[in-house]
Protein backbone atom coordinates (compact mmCIF):
# COMPACT_ATOMS: atom_id res chain seq x y z
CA UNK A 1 105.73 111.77 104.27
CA UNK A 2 108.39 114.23 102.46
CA UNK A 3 107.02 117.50 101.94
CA UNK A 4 107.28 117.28 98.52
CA UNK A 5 105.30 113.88 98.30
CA UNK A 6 101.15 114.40 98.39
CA UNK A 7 98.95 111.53 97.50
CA UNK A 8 98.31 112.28 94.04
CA UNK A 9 102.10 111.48 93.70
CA UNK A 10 101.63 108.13 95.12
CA UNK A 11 102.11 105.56 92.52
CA UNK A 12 98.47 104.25 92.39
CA UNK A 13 97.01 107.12 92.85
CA UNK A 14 94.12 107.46 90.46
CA UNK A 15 93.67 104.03 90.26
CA UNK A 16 89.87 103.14 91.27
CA UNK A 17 89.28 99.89 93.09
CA UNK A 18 86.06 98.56 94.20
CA UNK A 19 86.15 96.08 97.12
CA UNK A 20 83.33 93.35 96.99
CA UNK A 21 84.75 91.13 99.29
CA UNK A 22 84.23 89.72 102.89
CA UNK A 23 86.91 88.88 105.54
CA UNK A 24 90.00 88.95 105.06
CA UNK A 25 92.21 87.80 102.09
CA UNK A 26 90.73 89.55 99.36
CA UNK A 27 89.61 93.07 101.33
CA UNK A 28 93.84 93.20 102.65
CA UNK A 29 94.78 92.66 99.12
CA UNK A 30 92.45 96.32 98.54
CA UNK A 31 93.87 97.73 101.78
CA UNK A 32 97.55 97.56 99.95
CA UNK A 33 96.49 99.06 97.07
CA UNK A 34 95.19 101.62 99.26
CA UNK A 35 98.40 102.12 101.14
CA UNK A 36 99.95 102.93 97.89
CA UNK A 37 97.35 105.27 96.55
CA UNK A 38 94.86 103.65 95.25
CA UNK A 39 90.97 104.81 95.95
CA UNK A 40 88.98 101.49 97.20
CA UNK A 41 85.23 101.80 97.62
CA UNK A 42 84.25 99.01 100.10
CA UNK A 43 80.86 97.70 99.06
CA UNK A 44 79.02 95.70 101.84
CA UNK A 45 75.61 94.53 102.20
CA UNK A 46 72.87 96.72 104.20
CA UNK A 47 73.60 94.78 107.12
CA UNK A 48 77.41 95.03 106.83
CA UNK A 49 79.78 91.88 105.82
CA UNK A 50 80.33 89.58 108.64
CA UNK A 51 83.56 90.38 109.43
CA UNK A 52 82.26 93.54 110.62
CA UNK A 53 79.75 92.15 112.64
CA UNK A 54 81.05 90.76 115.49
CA UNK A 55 80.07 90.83 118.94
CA UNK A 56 82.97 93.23 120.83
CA UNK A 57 82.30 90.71 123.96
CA UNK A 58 83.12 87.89 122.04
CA UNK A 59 86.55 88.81 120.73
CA UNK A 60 89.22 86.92 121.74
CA UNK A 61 91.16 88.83 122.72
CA UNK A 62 89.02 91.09 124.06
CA UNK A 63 89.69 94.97 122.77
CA UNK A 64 86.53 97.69 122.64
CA UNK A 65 87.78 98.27 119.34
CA UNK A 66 87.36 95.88 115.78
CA UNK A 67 91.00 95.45 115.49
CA UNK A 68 90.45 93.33 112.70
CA UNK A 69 88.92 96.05 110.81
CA UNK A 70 91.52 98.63 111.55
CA UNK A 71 94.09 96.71 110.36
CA UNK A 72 92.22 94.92 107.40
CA UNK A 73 89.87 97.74 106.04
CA UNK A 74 91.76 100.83 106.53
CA UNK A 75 91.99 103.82 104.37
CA UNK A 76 89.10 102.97 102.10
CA UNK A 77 85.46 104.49 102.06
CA UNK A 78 82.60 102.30 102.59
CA UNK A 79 78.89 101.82 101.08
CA UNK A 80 76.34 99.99 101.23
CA UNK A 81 74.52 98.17 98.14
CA UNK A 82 71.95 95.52 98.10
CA UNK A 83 73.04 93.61 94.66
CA UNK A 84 69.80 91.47 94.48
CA UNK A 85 67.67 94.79 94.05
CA UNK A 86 68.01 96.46 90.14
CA UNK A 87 68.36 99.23 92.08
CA UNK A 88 72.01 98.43 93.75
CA UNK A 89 72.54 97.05 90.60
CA UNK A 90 72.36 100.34 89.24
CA UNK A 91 74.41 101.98 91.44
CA UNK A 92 77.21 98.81 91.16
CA UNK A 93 77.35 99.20 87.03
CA UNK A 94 77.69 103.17 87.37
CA UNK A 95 80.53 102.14 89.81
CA UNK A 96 81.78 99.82 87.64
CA UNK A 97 82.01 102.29 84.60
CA UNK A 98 84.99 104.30 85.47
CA UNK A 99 87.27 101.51 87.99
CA UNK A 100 89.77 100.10 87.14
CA UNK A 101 90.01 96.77 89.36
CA UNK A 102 87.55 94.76 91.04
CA UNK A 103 87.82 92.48 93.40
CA UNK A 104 85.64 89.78 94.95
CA UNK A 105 85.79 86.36 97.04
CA UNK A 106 82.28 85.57 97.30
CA UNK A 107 81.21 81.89 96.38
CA UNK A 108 80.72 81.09 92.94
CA UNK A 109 76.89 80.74 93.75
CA UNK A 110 76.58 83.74 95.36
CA UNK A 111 78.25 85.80 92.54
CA UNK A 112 76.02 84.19 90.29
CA UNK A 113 73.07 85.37 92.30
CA UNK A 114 74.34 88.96 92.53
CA UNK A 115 75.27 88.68 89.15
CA UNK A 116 79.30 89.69 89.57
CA UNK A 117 80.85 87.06 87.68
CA UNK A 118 83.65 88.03 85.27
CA UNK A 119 81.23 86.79 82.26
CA UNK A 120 78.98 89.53 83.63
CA UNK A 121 81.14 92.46 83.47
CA UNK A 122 84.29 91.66 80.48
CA UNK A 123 82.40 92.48 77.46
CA UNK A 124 80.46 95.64 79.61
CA UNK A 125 83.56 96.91 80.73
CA UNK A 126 86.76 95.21 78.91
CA UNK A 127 89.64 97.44 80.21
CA UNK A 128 88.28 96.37 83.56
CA UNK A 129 90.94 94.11 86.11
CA UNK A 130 88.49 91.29 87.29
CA UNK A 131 90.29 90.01 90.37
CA UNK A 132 89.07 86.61 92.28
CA UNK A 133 90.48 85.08 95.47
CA UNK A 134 89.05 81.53 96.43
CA UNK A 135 89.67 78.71 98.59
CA UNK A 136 90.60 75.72 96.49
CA UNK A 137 90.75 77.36 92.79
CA UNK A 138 88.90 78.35 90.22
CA UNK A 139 88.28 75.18 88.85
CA UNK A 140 87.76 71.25 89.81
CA UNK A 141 85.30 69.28 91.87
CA UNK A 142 86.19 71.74 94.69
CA UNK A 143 85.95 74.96 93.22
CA UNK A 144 82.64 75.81 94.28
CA UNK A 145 83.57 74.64 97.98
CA UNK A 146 84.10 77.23 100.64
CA UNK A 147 86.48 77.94 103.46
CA UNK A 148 89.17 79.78 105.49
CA UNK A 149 92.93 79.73 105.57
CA UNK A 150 93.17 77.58 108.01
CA UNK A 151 91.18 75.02 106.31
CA UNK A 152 92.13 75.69 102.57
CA UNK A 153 95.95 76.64 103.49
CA UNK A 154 96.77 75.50 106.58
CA UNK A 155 95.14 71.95 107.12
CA UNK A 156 94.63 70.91 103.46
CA UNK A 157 97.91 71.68 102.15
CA UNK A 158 99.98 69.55 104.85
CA UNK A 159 101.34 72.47 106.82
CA UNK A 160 99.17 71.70 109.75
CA UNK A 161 100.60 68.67 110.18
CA UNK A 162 104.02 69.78 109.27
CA UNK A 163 104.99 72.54 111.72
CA UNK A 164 103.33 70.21 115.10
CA UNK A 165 105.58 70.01 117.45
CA UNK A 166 106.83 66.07 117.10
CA UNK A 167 105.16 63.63 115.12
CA UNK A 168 103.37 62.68 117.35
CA UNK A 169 101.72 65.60 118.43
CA UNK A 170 98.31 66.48 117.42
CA UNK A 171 97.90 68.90 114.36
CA UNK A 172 99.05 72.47 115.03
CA UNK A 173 96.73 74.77 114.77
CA UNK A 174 96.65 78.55 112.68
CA UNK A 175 95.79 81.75 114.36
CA UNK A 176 93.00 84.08 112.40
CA UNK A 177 94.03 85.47 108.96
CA UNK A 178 97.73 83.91 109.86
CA UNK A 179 97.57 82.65 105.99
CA UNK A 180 94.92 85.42 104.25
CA UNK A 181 97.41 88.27 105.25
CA UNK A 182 100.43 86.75 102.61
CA UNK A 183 97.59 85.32 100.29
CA UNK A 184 96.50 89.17 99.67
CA UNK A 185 99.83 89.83 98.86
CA UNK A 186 99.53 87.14 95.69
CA UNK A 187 96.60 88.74 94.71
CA UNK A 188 98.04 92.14 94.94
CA UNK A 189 101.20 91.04 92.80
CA UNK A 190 98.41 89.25 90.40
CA UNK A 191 96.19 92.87 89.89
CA UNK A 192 99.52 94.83 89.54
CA UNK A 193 100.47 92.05 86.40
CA UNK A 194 96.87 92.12 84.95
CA UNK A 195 97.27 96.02 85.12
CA UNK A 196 100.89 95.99 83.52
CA UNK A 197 99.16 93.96 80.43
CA UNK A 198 96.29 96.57 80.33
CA UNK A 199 99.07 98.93 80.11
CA UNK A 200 100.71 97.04 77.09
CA UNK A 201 97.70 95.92 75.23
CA UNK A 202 94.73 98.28 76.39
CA UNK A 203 92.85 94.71 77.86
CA UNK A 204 91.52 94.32 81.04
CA UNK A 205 91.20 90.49 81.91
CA UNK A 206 90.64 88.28 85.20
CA UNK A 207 93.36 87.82 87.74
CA UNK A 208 93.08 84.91 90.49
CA UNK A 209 94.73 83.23 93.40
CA UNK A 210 93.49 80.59 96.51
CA UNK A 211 93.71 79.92 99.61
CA UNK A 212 95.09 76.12 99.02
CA UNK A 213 97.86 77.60 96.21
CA UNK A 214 99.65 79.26 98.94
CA UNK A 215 99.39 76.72 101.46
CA UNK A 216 101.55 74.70 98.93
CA UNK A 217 103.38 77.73 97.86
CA UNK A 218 104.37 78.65 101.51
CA UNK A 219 105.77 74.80 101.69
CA UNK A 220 107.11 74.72 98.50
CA UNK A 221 110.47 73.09 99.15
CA UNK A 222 109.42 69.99 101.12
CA UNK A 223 105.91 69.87 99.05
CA UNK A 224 108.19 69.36 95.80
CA UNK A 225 110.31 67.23 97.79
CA UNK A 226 107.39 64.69 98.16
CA UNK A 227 106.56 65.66 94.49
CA UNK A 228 110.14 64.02 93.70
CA UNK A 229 109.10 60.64 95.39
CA UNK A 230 111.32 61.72 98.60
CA UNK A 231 109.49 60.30 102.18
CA UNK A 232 108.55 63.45 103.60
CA UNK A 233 108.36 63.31 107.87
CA UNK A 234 107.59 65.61 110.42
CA UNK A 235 110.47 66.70 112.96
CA UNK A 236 111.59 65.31 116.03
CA UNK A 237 111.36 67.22 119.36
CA UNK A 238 113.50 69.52 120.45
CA UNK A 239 115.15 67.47 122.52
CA UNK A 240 115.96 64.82 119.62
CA UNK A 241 116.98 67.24 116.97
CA UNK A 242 119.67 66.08 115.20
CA UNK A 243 121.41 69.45 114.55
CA UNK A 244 121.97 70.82 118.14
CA UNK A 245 123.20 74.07 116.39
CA UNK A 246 119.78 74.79 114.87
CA UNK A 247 117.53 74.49 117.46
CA UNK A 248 115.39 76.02 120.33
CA UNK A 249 117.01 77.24 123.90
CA UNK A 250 115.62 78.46 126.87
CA UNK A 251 117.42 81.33 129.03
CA UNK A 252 117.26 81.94 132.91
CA UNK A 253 114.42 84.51 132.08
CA UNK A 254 112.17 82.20 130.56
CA UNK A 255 112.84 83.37 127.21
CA UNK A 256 113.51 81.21 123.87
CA UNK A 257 115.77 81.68 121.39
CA UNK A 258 116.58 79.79 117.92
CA UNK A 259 120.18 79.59 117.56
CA UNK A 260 120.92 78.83 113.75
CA UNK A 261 124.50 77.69 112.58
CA UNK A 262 123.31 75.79 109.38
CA UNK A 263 125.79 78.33 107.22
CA UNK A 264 128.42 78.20 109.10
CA UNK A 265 128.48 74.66 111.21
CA UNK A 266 132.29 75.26 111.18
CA UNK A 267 132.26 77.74 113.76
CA UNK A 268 131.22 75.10 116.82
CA UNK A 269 134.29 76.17 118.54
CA UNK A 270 133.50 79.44 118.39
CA UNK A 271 129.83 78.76 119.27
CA UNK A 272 131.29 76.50 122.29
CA UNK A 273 133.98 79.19 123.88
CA UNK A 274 131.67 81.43 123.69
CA UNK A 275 128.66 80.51 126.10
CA UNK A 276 130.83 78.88 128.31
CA UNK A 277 131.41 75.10 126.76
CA UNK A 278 134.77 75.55 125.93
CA UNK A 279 135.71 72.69 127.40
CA UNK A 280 133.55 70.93 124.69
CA UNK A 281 135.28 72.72 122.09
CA UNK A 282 137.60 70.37 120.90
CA UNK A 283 135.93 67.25 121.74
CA UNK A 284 135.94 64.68 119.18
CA UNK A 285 132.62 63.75 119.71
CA UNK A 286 131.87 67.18 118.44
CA UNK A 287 133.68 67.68 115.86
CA UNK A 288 131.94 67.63 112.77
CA UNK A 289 128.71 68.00 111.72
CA UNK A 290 128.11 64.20 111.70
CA UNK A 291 129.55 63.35 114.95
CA UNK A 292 127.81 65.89 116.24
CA UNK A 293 124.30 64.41 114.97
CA UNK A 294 125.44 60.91 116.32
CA UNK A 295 126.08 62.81 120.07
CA UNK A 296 123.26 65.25 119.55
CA UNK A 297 121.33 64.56 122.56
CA UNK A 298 124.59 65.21 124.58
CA UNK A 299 125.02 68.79 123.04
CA UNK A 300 122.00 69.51 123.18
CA UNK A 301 121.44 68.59 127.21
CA UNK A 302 125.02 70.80 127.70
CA UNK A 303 123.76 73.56 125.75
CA UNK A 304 120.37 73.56 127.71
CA UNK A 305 122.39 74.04 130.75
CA UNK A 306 124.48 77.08 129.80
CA UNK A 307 121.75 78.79 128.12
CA UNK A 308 119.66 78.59 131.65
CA UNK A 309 122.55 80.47 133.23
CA UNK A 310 122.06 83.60 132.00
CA UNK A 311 118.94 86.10 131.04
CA UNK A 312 118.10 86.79 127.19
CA UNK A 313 119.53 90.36 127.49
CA UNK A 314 122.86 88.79 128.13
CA UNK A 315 122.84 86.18 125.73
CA UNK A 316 121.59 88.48 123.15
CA UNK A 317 124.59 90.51 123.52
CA UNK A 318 127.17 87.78 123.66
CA UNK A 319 125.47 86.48 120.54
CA UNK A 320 125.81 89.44 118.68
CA UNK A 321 128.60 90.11 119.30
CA UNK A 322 130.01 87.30 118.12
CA UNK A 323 128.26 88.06 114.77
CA UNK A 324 126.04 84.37 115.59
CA UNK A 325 122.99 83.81 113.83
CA UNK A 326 119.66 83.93 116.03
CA UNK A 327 116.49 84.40 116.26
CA UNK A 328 114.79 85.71 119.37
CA UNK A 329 111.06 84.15 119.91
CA UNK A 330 108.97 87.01 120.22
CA UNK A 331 105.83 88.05 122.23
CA UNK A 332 102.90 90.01 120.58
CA UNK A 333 103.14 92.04 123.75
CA UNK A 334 106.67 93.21 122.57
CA UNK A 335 106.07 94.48 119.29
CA UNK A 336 105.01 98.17 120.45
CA UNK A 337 108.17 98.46 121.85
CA UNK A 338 110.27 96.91 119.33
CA UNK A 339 112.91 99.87 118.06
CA UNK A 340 113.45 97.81 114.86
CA UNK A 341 110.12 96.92 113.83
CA UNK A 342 109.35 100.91 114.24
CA UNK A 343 112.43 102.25 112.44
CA UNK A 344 112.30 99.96 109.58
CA UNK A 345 108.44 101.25 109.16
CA UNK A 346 106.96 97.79 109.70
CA UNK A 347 105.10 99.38 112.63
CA UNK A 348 103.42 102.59 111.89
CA UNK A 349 101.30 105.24 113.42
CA UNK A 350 97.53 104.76 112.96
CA UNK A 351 95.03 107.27 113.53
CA UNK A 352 92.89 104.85 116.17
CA UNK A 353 92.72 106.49 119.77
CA UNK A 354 94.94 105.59 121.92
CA UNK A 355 93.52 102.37 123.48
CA UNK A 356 93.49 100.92 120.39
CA UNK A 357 97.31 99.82 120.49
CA UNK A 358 98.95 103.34 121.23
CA UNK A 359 97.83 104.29 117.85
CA UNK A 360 99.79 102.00 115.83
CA UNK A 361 99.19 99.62 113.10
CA UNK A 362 101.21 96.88 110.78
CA UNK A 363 102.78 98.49 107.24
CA UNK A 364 101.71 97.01 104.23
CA UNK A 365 104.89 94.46 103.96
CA UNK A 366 106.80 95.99 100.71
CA UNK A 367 108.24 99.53 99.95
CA UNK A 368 109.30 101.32 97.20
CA UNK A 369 112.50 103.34 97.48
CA UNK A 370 111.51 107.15 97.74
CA UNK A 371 107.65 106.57 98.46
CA UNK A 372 105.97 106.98 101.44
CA UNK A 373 102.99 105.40 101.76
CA UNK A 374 99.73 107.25 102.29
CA UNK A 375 99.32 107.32 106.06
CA UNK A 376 96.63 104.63 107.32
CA UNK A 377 93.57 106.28 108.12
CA UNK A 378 90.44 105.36 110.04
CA UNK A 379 88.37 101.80 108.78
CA UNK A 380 85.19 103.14 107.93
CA UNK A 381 82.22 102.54 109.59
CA UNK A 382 78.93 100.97 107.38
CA UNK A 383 77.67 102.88 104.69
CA UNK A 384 79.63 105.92 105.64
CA UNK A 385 80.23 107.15 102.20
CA UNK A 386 77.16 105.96 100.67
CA UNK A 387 76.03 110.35 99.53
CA UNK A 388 79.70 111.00 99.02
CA UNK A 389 79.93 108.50 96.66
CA UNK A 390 76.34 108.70 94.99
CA UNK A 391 77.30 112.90 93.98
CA UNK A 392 81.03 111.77 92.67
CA UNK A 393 78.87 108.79 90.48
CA UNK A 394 77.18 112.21 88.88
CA UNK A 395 73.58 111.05 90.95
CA UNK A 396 71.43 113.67 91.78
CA UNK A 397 69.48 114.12 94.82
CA UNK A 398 66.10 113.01 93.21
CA UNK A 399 68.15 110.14 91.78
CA UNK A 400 69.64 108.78 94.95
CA UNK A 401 66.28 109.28 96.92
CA UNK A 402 64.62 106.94 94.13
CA UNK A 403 67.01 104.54 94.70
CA UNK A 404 67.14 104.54 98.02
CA UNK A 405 63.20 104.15 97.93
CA UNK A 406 64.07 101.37 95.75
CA UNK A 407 66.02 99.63 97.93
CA UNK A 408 69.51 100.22 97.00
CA UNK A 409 70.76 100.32 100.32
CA UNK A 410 68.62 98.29 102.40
């Protein structure tokens, strides 16, 4: 951070959030707001939200540490409240009198139980941003339905089937929080336009996004494409791609690559001389892009040859050089050591011990020019602000022992 740069000048800074939320979209979307300034207060049951409470033998992989939590609940301080007492209630409303967002994904049932439905707080607290994440909308036969991303997102919304390998592969399935990481990122852009309107008009109001809406959202050329009436299908395999100059290549290390000429399908020659095919350059069964789809299986075979000639380092090189466009296909294992994932701040330094990933973590995935962002610090652990944040809610000592006898906290 520059040393003229504290948190206070962060851009949210001042801005109080309160975090009512379990697993993962909605809490990330807090964690962000964090990372920029904001001050979330993480409110959790007396028994801590399930995402917390997971077996450290059962995780998969297996790490002594809650890596979900240090990447999804960082920088924020923690209580616990039980909402179906009068007594968390209390604490919730006093909570609720000075912040500025909240934001929830529990069912709609459930918030009607704990009474945190936007009908319960706008005319209480109207400047206040009500913010709701869900998995198949706000309204509709489904609305009241729960689930995951990789039900809501990934399955419903036809990506599932989309990204399989061939068609006739069986469905492909999502790793955890693979879709709630960029749904928080639609609910942070949907807070930050509820709070620009507070700004203008003085109102607070409710902000909203789901699961399913950016399933669709993440698909959204081919999903309007069947929208349009066209026959949407699922890809061939690699093998019987019909553009040989987008597609997948192994290399004498084992290592793939996606080679991606869909710019610039002019420059086969180029492509051809230089990993070895020149012979192929100028063959007329290569020529243009559609005799090249009528011979792809041809190319394609060649270019699997070549490409198993030579380790990724050296293709790497010969491809930049020649200012191709590729993709290498990453490991997780080679992230830590990735130079540009560190320099362009996407990987950052986390307070964790060491064993927990050589103290790194993932950056919030947008910057603002001249801002640092406030430097991640530990997830907190249950309830571990619960007396810092009773005295800064102007509760005495007699006051939070009677609601602790009443039940406040569990």
């Amino acid at each position: 951070m520059p040393t003229d740069q504290t948190n206070e000048d962060l851009p949210l800074a001042g801005l109080k959030v309160i975090d009512c939320a379990s697993f993962i979209a909605a809490p990330v979307a807090t964690t962000v707001l964090a990372d920029f300034g904001a001050d979330v207060i993480k409110i959790e049951p007396p028994s801590g939200e399930p995402y917390r409470r997971d077996d450290p033998a059962m995780r998969t992989p297996y790490s002594e540490y809650p890596y979900n939590y240090v990447v999804d609940n960082r920088s924020k301080r923690a209580i616990t409240l039980d909402l179906k007492v009068e007594a968390g209630q209390r604490v919730l409303h006093k909570m609720l009198e000075t912040a500025d967002v909240f934001v929830t994904n529990a069912p709609f049932p459930a918030r009607e139980r704990l009474k945190v439905r936007y009908q319960d707080m706008k005319d209480l607290y109207p400047r206040l941003i009500y913010a709701s994440v869900t998995a198949y909308g706000e309204k509709g036969p489904e609305a009241d339905r729960t689930g995951f991303d990789s039900t809501a997102l990934w399955a419903r919304t036809g990506l599932m089937d989309l990204v399989k390998p061939s068609v006739d592969s069986a469905p492909a399935r999502s790793l955890p929080g693979m879709g709630d990481h960029p749904t928080a990122i639609s609910m942070v852009a949907a807070i930050m336009t509820a709070l620009y309107r507070r700004e203008r008009t003085g109102k607070g109001g409710e902000c909203a996004t789901n699961l399913m809406a950016n399933g669709l959202w993440w698909n959204a050329i081919w999903t309007q494409a069947a929208l349009c009436g066209a026959k949407v299908e699922g890809r061939p395999p690699r093998e019987e791609a019909d553009n040989p100059l987008h597609n997948l290549y192994a290399c004498a290390d084992g290592r793939w690559f996606h080679m991606v000429m869909i710019t610039k399908p002019d420059r086969f020659k180029e492509v051809a001389r230089a990993v070895g095919l020149g012979h192929m350059a100028d063959d007329p069964r290569f020529e243009t892009v559609e005799s090249r789809k009528a011979h792809a299986r041809e190319l394609i075979d060649a270019f699997d040859a070549v490409f198993k000639t030579k380790t990724w380092p050296e293709w790497k090189s010969i491809l930049t050089a020649n200012r191709f466009t590729f993709g290498e296909i990453g490991t997780v294992d080679d992230i830590a050591t990735d130079v540009q994932m560190r320099e362009a701040g996407i990987i950052t330094p986390h307070p964790e011990p060491e064993k927990a990933g050589a103290g790194l973590t993932l950056s919030s995935p947008f910057w603002l020019t001249d801002v640092e962002k406030r430097p991640p610090t530990m997830s907190p652990g249950l309830g571990q602000h619960n007396d810092e944040v009773l005295a800064e809610l102007g509760f005495s000592a007699d006051d939070a022992r009677a609601l602790r006898n009443g039940g406040a906290f569990g």
